[in-house]
N, C-alpha and C. Protein backbone atom coordinates (compact mmCIF):
# COMPACT_ATOMS: atom_id res chain seq x y z
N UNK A 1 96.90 94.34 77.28
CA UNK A 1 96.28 95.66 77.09
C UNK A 1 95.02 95.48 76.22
N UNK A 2 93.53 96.35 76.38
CA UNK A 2 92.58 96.45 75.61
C UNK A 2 92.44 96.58 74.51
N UNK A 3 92.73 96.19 73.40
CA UNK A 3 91.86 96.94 72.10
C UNK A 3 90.40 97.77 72.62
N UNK A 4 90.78 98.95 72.14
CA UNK A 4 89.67 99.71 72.44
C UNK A 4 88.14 99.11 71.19
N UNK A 5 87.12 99.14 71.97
CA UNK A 5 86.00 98.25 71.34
C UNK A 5 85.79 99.43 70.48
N UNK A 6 85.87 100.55 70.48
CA UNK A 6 85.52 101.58 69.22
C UNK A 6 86.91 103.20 69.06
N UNK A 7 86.54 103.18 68.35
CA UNK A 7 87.77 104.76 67.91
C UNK A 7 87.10 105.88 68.25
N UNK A 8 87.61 106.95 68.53
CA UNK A 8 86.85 108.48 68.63
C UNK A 8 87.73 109.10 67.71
N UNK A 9 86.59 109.84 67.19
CA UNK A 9 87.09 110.88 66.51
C UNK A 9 86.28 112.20 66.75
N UNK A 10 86.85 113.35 66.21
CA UNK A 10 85.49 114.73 66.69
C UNK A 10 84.98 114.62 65.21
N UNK A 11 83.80 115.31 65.42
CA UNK A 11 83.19 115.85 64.47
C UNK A 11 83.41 117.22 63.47
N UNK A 12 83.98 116.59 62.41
CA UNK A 12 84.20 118.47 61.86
C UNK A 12 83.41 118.92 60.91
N UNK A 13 82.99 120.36 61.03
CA UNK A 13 82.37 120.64 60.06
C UNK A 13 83.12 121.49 58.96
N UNK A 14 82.18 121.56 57.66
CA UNK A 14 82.05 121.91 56.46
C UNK A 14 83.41 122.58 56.62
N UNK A 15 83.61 123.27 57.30
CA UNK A 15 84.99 125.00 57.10
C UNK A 15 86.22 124.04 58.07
N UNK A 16 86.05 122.98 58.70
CA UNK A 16 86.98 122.00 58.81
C UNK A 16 87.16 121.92 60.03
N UNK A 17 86.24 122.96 61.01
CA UNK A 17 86.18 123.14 62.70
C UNK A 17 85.82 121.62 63.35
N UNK A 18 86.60 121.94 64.79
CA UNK A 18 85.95 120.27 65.10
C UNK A 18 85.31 120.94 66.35
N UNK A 19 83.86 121.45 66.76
CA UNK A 19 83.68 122.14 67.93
C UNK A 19 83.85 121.23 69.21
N UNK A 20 83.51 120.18 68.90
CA UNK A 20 83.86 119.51 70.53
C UNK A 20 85.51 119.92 70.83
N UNK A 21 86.48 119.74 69.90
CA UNK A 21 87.89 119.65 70.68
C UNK A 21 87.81 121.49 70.94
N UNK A 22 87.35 122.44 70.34
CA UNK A 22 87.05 123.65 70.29
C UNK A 22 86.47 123.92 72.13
N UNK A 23 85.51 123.33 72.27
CA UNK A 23 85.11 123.32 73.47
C UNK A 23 85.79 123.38 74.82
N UNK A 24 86.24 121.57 74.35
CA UNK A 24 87.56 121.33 75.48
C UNK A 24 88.19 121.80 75.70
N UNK A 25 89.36 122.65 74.64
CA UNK A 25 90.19 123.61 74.97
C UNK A 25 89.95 124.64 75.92
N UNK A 26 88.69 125.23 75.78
CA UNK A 26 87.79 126.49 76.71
C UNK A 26 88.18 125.86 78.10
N UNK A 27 87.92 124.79 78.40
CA UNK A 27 87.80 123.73 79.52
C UNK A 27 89.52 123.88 80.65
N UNK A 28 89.61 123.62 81.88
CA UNK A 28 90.48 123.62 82.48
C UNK A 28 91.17 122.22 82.17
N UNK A 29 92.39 122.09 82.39
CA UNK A 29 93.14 120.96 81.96
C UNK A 29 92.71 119.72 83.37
N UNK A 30 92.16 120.09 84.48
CA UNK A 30 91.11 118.73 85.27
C UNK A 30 89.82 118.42 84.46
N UNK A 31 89.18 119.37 84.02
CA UNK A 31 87.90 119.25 83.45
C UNK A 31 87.97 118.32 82.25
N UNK A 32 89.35 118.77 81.30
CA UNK A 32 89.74 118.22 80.01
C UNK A 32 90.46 116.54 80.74
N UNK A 33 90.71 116.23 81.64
CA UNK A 33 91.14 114.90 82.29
C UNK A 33 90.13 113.80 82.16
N UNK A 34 89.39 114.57 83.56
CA UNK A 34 87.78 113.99 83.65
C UNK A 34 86.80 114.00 82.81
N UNK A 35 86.81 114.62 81.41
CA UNK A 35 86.10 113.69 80.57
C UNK A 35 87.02 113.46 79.78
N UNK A 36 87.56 113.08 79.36
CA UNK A 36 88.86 112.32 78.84
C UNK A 36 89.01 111.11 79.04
N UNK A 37 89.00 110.73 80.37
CA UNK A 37 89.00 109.52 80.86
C UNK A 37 87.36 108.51 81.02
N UNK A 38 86.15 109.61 81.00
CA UNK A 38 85.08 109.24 81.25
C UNK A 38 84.48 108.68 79.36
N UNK A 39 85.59 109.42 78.37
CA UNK A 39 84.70 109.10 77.26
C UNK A 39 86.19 107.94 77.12
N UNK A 40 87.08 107.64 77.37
CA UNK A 40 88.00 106.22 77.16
C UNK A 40 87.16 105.44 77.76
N UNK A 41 86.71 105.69 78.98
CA UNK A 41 86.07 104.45 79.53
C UNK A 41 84.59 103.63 78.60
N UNK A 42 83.95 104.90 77.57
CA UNK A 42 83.06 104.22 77.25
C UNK A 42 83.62 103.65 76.27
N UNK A 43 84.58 104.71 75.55
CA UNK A 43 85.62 103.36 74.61
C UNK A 43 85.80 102.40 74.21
N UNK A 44 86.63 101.91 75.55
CA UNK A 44 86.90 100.40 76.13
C UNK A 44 85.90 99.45 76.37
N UNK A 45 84.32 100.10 76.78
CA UNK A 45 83.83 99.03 77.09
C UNK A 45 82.69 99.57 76.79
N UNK A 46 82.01 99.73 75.49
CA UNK A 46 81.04 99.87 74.79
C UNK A 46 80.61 98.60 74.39
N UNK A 47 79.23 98.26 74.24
CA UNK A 47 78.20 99.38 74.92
C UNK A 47 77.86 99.39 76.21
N UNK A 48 77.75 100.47 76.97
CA UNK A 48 78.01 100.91 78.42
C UNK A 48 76.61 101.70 78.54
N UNK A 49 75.88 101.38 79.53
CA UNK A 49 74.93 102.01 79.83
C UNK A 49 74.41 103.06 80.84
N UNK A 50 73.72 103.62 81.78
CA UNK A 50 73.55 104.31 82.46
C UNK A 50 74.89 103.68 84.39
N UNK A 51 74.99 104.33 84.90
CA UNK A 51 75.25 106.04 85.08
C UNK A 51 76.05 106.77 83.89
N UNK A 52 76.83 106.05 83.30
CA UNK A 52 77.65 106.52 82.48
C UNK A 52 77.48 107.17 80.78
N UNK A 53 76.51 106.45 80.22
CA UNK A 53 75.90 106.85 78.96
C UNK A 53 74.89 106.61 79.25
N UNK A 54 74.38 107.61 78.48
CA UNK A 54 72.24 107.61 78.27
C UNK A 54 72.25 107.85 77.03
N UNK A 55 70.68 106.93 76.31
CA UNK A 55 70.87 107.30 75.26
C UNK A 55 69.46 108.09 75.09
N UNK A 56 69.78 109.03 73.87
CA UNK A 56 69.11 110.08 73.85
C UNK A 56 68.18 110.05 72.25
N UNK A 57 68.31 109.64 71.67
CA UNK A 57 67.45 109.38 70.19
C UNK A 57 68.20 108.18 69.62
N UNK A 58 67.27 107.68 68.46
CA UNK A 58 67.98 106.53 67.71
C UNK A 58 69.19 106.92 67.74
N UNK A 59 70.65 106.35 67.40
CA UNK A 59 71.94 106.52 66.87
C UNK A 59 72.56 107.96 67.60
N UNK A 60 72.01 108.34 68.92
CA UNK A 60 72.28 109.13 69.77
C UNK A 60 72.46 109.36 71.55
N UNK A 61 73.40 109.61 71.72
CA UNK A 61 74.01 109.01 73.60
C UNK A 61 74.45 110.23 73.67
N UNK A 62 74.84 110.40 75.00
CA UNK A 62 75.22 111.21 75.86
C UNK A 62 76.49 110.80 76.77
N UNK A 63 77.71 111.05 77.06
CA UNK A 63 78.47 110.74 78.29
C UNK A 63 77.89 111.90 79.66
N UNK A 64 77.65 111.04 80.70
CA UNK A 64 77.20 111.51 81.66
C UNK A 64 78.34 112.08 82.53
N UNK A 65 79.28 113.30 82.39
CA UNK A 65 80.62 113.62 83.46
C UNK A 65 80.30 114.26 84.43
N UNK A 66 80.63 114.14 85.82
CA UNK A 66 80.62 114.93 86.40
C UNK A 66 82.02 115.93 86.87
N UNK A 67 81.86 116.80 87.05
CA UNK A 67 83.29 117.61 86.84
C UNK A 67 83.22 118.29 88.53
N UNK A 68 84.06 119.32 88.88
CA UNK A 68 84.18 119.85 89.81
C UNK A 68 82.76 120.41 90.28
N UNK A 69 81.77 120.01 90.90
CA UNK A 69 80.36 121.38 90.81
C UNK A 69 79.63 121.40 89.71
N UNK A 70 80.38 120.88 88.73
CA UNK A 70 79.61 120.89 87.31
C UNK A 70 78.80 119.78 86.76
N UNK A 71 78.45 119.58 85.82
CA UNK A 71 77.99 118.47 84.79
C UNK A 71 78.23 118.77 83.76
N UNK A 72 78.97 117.96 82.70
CA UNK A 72 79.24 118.19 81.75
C UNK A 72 78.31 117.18 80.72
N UNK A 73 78.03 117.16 79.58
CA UNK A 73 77.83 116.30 78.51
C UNK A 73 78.51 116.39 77.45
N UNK A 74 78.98 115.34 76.81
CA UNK A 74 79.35 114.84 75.40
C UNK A 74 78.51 113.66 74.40
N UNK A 75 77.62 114.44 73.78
CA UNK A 75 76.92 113.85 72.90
C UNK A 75 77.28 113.21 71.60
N UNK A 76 76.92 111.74 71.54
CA UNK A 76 78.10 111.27 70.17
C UNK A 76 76.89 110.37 69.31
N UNK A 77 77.27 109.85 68.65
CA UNK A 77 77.16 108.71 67.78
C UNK A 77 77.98 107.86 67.83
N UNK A 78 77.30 106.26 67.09
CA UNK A 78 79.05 105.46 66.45
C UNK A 78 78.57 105.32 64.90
N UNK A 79 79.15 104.89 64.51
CA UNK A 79 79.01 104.99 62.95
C UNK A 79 80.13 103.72 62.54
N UNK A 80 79.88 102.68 62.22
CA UNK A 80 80.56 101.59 62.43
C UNK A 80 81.41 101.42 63.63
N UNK A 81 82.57 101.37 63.78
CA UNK A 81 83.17 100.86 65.56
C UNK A 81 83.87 102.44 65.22
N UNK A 82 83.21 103.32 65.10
CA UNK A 82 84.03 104.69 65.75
C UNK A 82 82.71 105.39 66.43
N UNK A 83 82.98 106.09 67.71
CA UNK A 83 82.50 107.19 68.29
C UNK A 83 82.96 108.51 67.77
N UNK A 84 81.87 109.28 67.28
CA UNK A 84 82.02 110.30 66.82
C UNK A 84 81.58 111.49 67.82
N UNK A 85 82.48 112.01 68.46
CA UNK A 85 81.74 113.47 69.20
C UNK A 85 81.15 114.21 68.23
N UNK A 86 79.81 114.43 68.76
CA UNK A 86 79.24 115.63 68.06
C UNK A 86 78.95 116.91 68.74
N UNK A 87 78.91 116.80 69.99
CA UNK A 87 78.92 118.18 70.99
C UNK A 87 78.75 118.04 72.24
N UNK A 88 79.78 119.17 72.95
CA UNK A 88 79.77 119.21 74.33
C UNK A 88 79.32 120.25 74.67
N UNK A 89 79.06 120.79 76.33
CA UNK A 89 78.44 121.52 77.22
C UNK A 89 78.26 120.91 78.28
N UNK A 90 78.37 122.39 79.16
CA UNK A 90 78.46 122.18 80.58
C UNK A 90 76.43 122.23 80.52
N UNK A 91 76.41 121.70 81.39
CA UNK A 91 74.95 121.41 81.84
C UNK A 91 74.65 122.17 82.91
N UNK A 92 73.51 122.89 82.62
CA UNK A 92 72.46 124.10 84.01
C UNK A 92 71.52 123.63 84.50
N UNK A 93 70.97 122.44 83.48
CA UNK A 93 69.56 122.29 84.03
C UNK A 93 69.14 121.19 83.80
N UNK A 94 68.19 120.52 84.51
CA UNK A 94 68.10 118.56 84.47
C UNK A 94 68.15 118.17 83.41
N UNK A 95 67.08 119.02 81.97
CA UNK A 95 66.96 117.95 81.09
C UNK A 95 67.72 118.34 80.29
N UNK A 96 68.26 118.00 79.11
CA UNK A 96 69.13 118.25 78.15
C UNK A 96 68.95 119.13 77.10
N UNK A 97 69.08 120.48 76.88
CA UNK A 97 68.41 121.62 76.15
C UNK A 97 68.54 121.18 75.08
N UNK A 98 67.26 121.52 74.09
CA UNK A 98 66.73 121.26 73.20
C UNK A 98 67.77 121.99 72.32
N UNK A 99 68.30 123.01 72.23
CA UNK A 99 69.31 123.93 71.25
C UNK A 99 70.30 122.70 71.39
N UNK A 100 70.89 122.42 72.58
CA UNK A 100 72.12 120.99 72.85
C UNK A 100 71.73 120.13 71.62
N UNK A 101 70.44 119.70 72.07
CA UNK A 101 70.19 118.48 71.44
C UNK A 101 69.90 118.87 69.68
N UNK A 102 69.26 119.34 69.58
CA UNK A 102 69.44 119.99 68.20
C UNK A 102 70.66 120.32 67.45
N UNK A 103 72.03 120.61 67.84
CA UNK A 103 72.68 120.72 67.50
C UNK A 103 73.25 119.42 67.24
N UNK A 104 73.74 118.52 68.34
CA UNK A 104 73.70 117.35 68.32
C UNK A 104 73.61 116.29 66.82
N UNK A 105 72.49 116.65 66.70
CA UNK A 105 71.22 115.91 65.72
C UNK A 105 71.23 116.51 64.05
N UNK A 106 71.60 118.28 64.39
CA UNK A 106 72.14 118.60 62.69
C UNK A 106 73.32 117.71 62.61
N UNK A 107 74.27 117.93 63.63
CA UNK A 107 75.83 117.18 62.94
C UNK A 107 76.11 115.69 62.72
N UNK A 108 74.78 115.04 63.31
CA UNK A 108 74.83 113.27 62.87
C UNK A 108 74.35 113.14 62.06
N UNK A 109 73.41 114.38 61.43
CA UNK A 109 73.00 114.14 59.73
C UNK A 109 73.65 114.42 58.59
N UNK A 110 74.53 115.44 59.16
CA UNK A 110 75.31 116.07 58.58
C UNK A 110 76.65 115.15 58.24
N UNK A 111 76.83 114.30 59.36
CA UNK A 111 77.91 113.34 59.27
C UNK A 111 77.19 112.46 58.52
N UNK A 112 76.27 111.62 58.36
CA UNK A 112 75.59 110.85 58.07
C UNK A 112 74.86 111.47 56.58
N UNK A 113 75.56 111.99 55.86
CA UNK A 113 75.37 113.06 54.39
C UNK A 113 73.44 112.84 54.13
N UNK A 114 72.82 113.21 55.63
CA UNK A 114 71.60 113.18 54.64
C UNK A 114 71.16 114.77 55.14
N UNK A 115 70.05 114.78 54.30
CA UNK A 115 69.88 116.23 53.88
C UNK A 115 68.64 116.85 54.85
């Protein structure tokens, strides 16, 4: 069996919320499968590159899911050998919304205690 090459954990903030698992829940229990299995896979075999992860700023990636009709993203970090979710969303439109990504980018600083 694998040792997984990195750990996940979610991201929580300040009041102790973790919005990615917050998200998932919203999510149908196929939807919650299929990326489930799409963010183990980068897991296991990080670092993993396109179709599957893109990366999106320094110390910032994307899991690329596709779901029923949908597209989903899960935007993370690693921070020594852990993957940290920092936010998900279903995807509308090619490029990756700037509010997404912004959000993204407060909570890896935020994880990352800089100011």
């Amino acid at each position: 069996m694998n040792t997984p090459t990195l750990n996940v954990r979610f991201f929580a903030t300040a009041a102790g919320t973790e919005p990615v698992r917050e998200w998932l829940k919203s999510l149908s229990a196929t939807d919650r499968k299929t990326i489930g299995e799409d963010i183990k896979t980068v897991q296991l075999g990080w670092p993993i590159g396109m179709p599957l992860v893109r990366k999106l700023a320094k110390d910032l990636w994307e899991v690329r899911i596709h779901l029923d009709g949908r597209i989903a993203r899960v935007i993370f970090t690693v921070l020594s050998s852990t993957m940290v979710l920092l936010h998900g969303f279903i995807k509308k439109s090619q490029a990756t919304p700037n509010d997404d990504l912004a959000t993204a980018k407060a909570r890896m600083k935020q994880l990352r205690g800089e100011r």
